[in-house]
C-alpha atoms as a PDB file:
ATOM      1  CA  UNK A   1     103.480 135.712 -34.801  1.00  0.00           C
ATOM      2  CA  UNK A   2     101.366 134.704 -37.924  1.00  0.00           C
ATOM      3  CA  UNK A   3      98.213 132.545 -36.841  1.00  0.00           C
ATOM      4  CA  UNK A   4      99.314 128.856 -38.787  1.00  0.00           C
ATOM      5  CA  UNK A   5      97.369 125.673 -38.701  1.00  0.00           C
ATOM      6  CA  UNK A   6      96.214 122.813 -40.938  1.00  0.00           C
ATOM      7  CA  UNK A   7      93.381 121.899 -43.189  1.00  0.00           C
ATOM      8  CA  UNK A   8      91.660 118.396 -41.554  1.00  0.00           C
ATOM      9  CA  UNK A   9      91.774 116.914 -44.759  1.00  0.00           C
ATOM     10  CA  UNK A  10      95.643 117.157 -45.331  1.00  0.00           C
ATOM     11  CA  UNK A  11      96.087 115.206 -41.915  1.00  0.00           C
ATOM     12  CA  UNK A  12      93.525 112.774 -42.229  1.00  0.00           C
ATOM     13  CA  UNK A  13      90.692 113.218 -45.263  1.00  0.00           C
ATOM     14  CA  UNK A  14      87.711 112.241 -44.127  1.00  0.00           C
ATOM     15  CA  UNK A  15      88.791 111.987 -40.675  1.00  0.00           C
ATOM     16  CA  UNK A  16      88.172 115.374 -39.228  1.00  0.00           C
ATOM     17  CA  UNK A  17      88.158 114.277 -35.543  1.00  0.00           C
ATOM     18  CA  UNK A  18      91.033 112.417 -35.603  1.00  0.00           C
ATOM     19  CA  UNK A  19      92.656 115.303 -37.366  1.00  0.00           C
ATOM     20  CA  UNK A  20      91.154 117.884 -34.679  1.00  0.00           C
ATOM     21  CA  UNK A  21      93.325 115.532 -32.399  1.00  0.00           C
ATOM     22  CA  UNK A  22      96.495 115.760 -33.559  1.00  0.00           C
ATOM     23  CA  UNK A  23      96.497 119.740 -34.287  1.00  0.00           C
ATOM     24  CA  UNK A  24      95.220 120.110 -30.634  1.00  0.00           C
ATOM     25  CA  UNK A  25      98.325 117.265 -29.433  1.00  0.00           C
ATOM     26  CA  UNK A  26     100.412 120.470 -31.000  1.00  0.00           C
ATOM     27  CA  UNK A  27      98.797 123.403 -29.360  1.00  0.00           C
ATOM     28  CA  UNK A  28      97.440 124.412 -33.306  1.00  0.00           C
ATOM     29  CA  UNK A  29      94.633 127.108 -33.263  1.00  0.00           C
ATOM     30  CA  UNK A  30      93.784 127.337 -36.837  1.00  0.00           C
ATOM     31  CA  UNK A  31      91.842 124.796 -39.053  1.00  0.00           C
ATOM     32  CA  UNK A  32      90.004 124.546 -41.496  1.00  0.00           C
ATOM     33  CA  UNK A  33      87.614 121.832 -41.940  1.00  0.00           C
ATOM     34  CA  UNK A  34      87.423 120.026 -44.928  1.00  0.00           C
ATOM     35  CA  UNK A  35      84.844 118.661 -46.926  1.00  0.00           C
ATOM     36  CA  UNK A  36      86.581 118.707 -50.194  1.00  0.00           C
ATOM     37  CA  UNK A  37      84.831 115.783 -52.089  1.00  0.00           C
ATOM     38  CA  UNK A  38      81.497 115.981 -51.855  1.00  0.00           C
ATOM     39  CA  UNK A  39      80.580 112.907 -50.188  1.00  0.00           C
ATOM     40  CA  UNK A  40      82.222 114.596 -47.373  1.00  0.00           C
ATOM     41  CA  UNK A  41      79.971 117.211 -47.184  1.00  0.00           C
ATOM     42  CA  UNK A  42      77.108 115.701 -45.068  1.00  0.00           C
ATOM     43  CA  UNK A  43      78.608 113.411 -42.182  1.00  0.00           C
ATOM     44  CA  UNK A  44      81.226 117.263 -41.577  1.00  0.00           C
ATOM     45  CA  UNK A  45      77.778 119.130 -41.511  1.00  0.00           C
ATOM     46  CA  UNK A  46      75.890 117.109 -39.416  1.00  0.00           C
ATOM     47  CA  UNK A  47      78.806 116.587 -37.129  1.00  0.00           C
ATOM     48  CA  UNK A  48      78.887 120.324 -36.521  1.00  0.00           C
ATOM     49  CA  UNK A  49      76.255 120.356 -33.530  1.00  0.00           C
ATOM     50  CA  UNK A  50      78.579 117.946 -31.380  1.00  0.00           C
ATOM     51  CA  UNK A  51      81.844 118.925 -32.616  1.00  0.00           C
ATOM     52  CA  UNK A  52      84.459 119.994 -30.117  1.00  0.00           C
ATOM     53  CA  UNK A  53      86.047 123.182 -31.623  1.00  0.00           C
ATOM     54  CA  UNK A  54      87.125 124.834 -28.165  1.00  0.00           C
ATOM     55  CA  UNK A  55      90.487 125.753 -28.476  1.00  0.00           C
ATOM     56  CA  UNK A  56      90.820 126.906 -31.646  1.00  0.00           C
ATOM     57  CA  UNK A  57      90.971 130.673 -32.178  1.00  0.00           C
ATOM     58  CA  UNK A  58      89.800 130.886 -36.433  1.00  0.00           C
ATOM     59  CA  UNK A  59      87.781 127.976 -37.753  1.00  0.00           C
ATOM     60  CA  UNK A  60      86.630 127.819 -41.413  1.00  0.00           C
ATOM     61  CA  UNK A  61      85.079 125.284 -43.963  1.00  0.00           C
ATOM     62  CA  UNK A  62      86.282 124.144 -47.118  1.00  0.00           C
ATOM     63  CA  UNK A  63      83.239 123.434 -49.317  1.00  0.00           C
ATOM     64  CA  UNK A  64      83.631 120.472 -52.109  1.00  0.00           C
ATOM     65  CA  UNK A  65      85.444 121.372 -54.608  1.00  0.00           C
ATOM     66  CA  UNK A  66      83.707 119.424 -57.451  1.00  0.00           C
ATOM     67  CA  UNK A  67      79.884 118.917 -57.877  1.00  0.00           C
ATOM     68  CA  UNK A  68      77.309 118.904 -60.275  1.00  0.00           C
ATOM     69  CA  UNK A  69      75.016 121.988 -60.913  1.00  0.00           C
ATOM     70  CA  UNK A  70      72.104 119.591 -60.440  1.00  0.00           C
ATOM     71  CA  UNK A  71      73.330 119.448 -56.570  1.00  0.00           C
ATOM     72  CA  UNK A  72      74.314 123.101 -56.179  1.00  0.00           C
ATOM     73  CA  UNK A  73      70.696 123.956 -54.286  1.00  0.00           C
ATOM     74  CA  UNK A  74      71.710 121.043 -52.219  1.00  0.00           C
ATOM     75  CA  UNK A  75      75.438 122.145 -51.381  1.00  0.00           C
ATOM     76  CA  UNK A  76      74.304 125.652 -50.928  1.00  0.00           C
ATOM     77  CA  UNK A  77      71.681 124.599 -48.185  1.00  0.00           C
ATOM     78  CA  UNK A  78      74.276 122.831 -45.976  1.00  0.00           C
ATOM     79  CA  UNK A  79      76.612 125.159 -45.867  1.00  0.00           C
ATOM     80  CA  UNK A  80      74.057 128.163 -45.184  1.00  0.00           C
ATOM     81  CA  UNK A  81      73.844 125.810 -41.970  1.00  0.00           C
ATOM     82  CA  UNK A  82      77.615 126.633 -41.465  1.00  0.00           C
ATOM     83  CA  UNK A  83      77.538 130.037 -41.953  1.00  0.00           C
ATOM     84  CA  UNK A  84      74.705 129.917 -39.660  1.00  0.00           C
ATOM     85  CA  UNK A  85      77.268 128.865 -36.958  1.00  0.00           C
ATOM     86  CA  UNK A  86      79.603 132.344 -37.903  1.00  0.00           C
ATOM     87  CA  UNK A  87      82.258 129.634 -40.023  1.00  0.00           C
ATOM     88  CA  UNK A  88      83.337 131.270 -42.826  1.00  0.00           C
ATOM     89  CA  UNK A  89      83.459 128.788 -46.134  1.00  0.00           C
ATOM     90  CA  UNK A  90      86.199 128.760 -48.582  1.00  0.00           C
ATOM     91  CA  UNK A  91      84.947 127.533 -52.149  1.00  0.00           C
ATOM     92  CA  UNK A  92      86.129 127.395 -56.061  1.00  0.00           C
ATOM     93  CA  UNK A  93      84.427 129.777 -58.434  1.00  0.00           C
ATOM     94  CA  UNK A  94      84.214 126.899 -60.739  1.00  0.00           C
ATOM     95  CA  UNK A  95      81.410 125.637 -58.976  1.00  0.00           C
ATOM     96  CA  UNK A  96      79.700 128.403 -58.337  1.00  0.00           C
ATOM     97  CA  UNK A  97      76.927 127.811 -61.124  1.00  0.00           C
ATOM     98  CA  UNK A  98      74.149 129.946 -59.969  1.00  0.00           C
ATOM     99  CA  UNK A  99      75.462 132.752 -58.091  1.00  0.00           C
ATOM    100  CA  UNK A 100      72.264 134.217 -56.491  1.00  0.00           C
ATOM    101  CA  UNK A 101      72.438 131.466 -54.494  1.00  0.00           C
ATOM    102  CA  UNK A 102      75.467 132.020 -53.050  1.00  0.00           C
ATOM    103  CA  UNK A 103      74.988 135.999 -52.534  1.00  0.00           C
ATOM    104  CA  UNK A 104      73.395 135.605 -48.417  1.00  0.00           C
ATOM    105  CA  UNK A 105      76.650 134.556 -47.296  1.00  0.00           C
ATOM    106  CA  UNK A 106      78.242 137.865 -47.703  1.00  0.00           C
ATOM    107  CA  UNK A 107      81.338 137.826 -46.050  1.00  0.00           C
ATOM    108  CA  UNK A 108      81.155 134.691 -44.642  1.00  0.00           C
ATOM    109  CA  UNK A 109      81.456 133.622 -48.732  1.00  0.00           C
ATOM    110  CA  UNK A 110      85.606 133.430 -49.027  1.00  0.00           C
ATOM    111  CA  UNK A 111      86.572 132.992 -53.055  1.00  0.00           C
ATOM    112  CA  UNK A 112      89.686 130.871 -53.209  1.00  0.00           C
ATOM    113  CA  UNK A 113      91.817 131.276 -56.269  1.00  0.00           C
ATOM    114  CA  UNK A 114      92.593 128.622 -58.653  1.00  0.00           C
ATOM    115  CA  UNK A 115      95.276 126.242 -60.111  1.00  0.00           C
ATOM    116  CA  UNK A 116      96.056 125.503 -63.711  1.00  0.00           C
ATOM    117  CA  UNK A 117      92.973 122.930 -64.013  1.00  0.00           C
ATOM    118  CA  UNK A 118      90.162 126.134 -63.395  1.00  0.00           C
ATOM    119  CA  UNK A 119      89.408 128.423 -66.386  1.00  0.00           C
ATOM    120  CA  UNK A 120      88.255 130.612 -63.817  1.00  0.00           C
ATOM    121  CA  UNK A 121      90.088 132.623 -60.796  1.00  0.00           C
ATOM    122  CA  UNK A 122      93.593 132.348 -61.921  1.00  0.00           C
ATOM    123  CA  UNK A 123      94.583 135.985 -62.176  1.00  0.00           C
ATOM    124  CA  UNK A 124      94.189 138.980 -60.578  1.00  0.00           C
ATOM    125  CA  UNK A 125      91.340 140.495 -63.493  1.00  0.00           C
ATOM    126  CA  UNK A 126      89.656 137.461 -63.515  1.00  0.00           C
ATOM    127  CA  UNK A 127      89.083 137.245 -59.483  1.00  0.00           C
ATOM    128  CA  UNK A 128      88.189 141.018 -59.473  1.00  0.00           C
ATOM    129  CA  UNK A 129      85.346 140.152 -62.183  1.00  0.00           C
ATOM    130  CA  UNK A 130      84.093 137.917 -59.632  1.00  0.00           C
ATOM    131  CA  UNK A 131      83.920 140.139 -56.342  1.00  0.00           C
ATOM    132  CA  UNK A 132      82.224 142.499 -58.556  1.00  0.00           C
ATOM    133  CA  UNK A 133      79.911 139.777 -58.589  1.00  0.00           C
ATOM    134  CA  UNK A 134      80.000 138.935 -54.412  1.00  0.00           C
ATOM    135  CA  UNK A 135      81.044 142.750 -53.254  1.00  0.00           C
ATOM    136  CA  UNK A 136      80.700 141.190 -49.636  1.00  0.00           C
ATOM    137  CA  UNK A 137      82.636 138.350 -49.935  1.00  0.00           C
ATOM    138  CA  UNK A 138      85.838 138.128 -49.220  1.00  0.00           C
ATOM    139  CA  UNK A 139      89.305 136.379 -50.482  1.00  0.00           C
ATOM    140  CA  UNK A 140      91.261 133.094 -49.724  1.00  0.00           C
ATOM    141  CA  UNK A 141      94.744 133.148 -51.246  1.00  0.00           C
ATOM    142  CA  UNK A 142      96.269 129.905 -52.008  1.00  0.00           C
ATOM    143  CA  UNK A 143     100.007 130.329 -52.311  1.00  0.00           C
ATOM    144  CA  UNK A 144     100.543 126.913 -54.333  1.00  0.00           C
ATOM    145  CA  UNK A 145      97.817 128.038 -56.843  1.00  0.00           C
ATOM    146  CA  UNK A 146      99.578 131.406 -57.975  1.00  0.00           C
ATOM    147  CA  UNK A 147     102.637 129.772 -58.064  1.00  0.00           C
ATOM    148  CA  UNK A 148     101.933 126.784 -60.732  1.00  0.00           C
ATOM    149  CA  UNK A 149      99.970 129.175 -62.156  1.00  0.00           C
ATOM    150  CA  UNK A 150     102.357 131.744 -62.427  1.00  0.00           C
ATOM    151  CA  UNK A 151     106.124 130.150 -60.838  1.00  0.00           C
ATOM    152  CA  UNK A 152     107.520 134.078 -61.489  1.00  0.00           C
ATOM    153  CA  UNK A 153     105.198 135.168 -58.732  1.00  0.00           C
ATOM    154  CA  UNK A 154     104.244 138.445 -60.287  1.00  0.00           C
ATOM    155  CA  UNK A 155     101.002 137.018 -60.968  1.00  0.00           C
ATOM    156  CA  UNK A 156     100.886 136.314 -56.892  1.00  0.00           C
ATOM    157  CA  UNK A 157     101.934 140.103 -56.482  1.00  0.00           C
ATOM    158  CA  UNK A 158      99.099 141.590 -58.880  1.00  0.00           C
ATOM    159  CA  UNK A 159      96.496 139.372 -57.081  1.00  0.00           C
ATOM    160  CA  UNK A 160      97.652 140.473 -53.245  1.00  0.00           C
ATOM    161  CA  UNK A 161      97.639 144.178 -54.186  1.00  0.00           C
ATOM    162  CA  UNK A 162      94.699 144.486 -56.144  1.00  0.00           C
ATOM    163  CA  UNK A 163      92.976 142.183 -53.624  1.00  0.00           C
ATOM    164  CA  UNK A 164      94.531 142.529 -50.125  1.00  0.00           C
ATOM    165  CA  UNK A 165      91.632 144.264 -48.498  1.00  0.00           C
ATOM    166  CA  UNK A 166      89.770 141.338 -48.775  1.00  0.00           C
ATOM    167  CA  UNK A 167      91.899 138.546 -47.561  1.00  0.00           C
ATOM    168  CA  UNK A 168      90.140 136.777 -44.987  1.00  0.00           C
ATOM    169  CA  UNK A 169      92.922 133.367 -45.145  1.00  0.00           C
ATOM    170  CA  UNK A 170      95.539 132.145 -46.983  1.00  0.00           C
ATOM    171  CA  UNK A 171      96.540 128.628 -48.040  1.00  0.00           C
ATOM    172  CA  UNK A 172     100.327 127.238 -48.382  1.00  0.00           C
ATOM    173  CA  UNK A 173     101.453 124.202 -50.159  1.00  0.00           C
ATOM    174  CA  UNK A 174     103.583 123.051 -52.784  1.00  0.00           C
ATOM    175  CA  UNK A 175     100.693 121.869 -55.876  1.00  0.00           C
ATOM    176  CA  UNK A 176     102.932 120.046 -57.656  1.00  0.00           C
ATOM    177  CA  UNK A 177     102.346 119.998 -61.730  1.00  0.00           C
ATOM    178  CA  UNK A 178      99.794 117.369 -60.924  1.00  0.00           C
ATOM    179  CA  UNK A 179      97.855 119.622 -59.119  1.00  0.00           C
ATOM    180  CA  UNK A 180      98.809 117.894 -55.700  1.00  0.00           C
ATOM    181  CA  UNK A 181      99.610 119.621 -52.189  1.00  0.00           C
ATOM    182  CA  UNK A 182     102.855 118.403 -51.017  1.00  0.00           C
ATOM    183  CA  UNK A 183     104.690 119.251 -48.655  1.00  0.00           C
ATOM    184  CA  UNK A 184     106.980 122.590 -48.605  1.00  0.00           C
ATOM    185  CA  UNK A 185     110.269 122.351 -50.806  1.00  0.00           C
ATOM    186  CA  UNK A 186     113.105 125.226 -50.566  1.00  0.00           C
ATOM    187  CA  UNK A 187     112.159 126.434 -53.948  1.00  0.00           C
ATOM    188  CA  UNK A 188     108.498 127.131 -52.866  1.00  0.00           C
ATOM    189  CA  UNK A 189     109.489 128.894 -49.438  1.00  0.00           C
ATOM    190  CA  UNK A 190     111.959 130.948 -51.486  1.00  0.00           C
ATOM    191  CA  UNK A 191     108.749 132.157 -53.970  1.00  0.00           C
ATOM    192  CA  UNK A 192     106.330 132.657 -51.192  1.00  0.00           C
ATOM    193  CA  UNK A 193     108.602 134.683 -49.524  1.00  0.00           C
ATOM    194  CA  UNK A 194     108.752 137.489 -52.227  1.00  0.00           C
ATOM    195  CA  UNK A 195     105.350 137.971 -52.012  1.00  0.00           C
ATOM    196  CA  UNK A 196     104.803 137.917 -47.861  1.00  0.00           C
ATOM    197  CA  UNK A 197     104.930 141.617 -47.209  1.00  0.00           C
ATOM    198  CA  UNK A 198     101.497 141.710 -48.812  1.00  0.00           C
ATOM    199  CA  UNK A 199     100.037 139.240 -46.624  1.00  0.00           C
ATOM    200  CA  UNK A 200      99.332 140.851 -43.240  1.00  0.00           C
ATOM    201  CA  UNK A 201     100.440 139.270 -39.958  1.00  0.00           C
ATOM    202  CA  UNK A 202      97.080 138.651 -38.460  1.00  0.00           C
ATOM    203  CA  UNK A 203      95.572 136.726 -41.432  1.00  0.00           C
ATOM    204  CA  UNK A 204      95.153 132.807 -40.687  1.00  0.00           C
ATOM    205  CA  UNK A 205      97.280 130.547 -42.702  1.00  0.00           C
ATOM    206  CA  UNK A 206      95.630 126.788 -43.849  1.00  0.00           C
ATOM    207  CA  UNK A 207      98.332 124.337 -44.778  1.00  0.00           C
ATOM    208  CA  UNK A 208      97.542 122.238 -47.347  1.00  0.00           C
ATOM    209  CA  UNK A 209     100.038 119.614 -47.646  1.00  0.00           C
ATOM    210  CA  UNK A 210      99.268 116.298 -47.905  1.00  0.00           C
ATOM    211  CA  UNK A 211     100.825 114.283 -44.587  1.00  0.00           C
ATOM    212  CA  UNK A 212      98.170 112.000 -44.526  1.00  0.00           C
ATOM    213  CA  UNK A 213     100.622 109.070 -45.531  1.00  0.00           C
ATOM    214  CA  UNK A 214     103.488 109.869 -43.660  1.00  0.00           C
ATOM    215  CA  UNK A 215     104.939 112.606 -46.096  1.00  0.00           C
ATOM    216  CA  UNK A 216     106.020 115.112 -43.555  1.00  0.00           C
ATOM    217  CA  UNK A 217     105.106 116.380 -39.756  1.00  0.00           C
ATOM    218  CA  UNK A 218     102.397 118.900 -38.754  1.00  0.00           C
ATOM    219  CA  UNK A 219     105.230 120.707 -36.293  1.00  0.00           C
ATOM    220  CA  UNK A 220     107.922 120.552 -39.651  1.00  0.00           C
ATOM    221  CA  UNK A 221     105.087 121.943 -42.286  1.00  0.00           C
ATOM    222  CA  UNK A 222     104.203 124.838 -39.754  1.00  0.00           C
ATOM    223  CA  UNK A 223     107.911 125.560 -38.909  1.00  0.00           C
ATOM    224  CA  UNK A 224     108.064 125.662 -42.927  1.00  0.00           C
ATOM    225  CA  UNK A 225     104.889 127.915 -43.729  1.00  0.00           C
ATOM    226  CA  UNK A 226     106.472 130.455 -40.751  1.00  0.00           C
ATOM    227  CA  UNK A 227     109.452 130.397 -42.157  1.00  0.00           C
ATOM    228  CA  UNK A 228     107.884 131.073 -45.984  1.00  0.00           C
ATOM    229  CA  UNK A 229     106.129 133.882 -44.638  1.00  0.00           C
ATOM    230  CA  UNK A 230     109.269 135.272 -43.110  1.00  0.00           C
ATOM    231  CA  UNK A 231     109.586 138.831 -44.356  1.00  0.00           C
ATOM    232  CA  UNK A 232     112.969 139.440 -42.573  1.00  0.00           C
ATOM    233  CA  UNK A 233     114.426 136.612 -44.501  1.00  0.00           C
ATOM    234  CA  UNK A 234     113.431 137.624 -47.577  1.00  0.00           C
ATOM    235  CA  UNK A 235     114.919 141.392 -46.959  1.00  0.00           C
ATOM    236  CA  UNK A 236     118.289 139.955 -45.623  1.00  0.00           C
ATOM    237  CA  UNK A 237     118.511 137.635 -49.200  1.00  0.00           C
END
């Protein structure tokens, strides 16, 4: 059965322990821990030392997703603190402005690709110009992001098989054309679905959608993700 859990900052933003709460309520084992805007960054970080992760079999980190280059020595520094602790750390090659200083993370480095909004890390030439760059990092896949970018999902296809070797996690939503992650529609499951042969059982999955105001369940988005993932479903079709 795939490994499926939540990102903190779908179920609660800033909230990460309350969020921790909820996914352990449900038996989840996979988060990732959010500290997408960077004024989340520091209380996540420092929290780290006291921060009850028992219970949950993959952990990772989502760095902020939008910062100056004048604070990129700054980001870089805390989160060599959470590599330091074994977490890998998902970021966006847009922000990656210096990339020497990103290089020590080697694997622990994951390169997420990107939505409509990046000029960078849409397609599968593009991403493999930048692991040429980080040869020991390794890839996050976000579903939601191939498919606005590319609703065919060949796009999705070319990215999985040139880059499958290094998928480390995957993340599943529905980005809507305003770049938001809501919650899983039919039409989504039904595209992710042609693509899930290429994603191997035993790599973590990292909802993404947004039910921090109600919008859906943990339990329904997970039953969702599985069943988007379902390869036996998609053959039978």
């Amino acid at each position: 059965m795939r490994p499926i859990g939540f990102s903190t900052g779908a179920i609660a933003k800033a909230d990460f322990r309350h969020a921790l709460t909820c996914l352990r309520m449900y038996g989840i084992t996979v988060v990732e821990l959010s500290a997408l805007r960077f004024n989340e960054l520091e209380p996540l970080v420092q929290a780290l030392d006291n921060l009850d992760l028992a219970g949950f079999e993959f952990v990772s980190f989502h760095a902020p997703s939008r910062f100056s280059p004048h604070d990129e020595d700054y980001v870089v520094d805390r989160l060599q603190s959470v590599v330091a602790r074994g977490i890998p750390v998902v970021v966006h090659p847009d922000v990656i402005f210096k990339p020497a200083l990103w290089e020590s993370m080697g694997a622990c480095l994951l390169i997420e690709n990107m939505d409509k909004r990046k000029a960078v890390g849409r397609t599968a030439v593009a991403l493999r110009s930048l692991f040429e760059r980080f040869p020991e990092s390794r890839f996050c896949f976000d579903l939601g992001h191939a498919r606005q970018v590319d609703p065919t999902m060949m796009e999705a296809r070319l990215i999985l098989e040139s880059l499958g070797e290094r998928l480390a996690e995957v993340h599943i939503s529905e980005v809507n054309t305003s770049s938001r992650h809501d919650p899983l529609s039919e039409y989504a499951m039904s595209a992710f679905r042609s693509v899930a042969s290429l994603v191997p059982e035993g790599v973590p999955v990292v909802l993404e959608t947004l039910i921090d105001q109600g919008q859906s369940d943990i339990l329904t988005e997970v039953d969702r993700a599985r069943c988007a993932l379902d390869q036996t479903i998609y053959a039978a079709g």
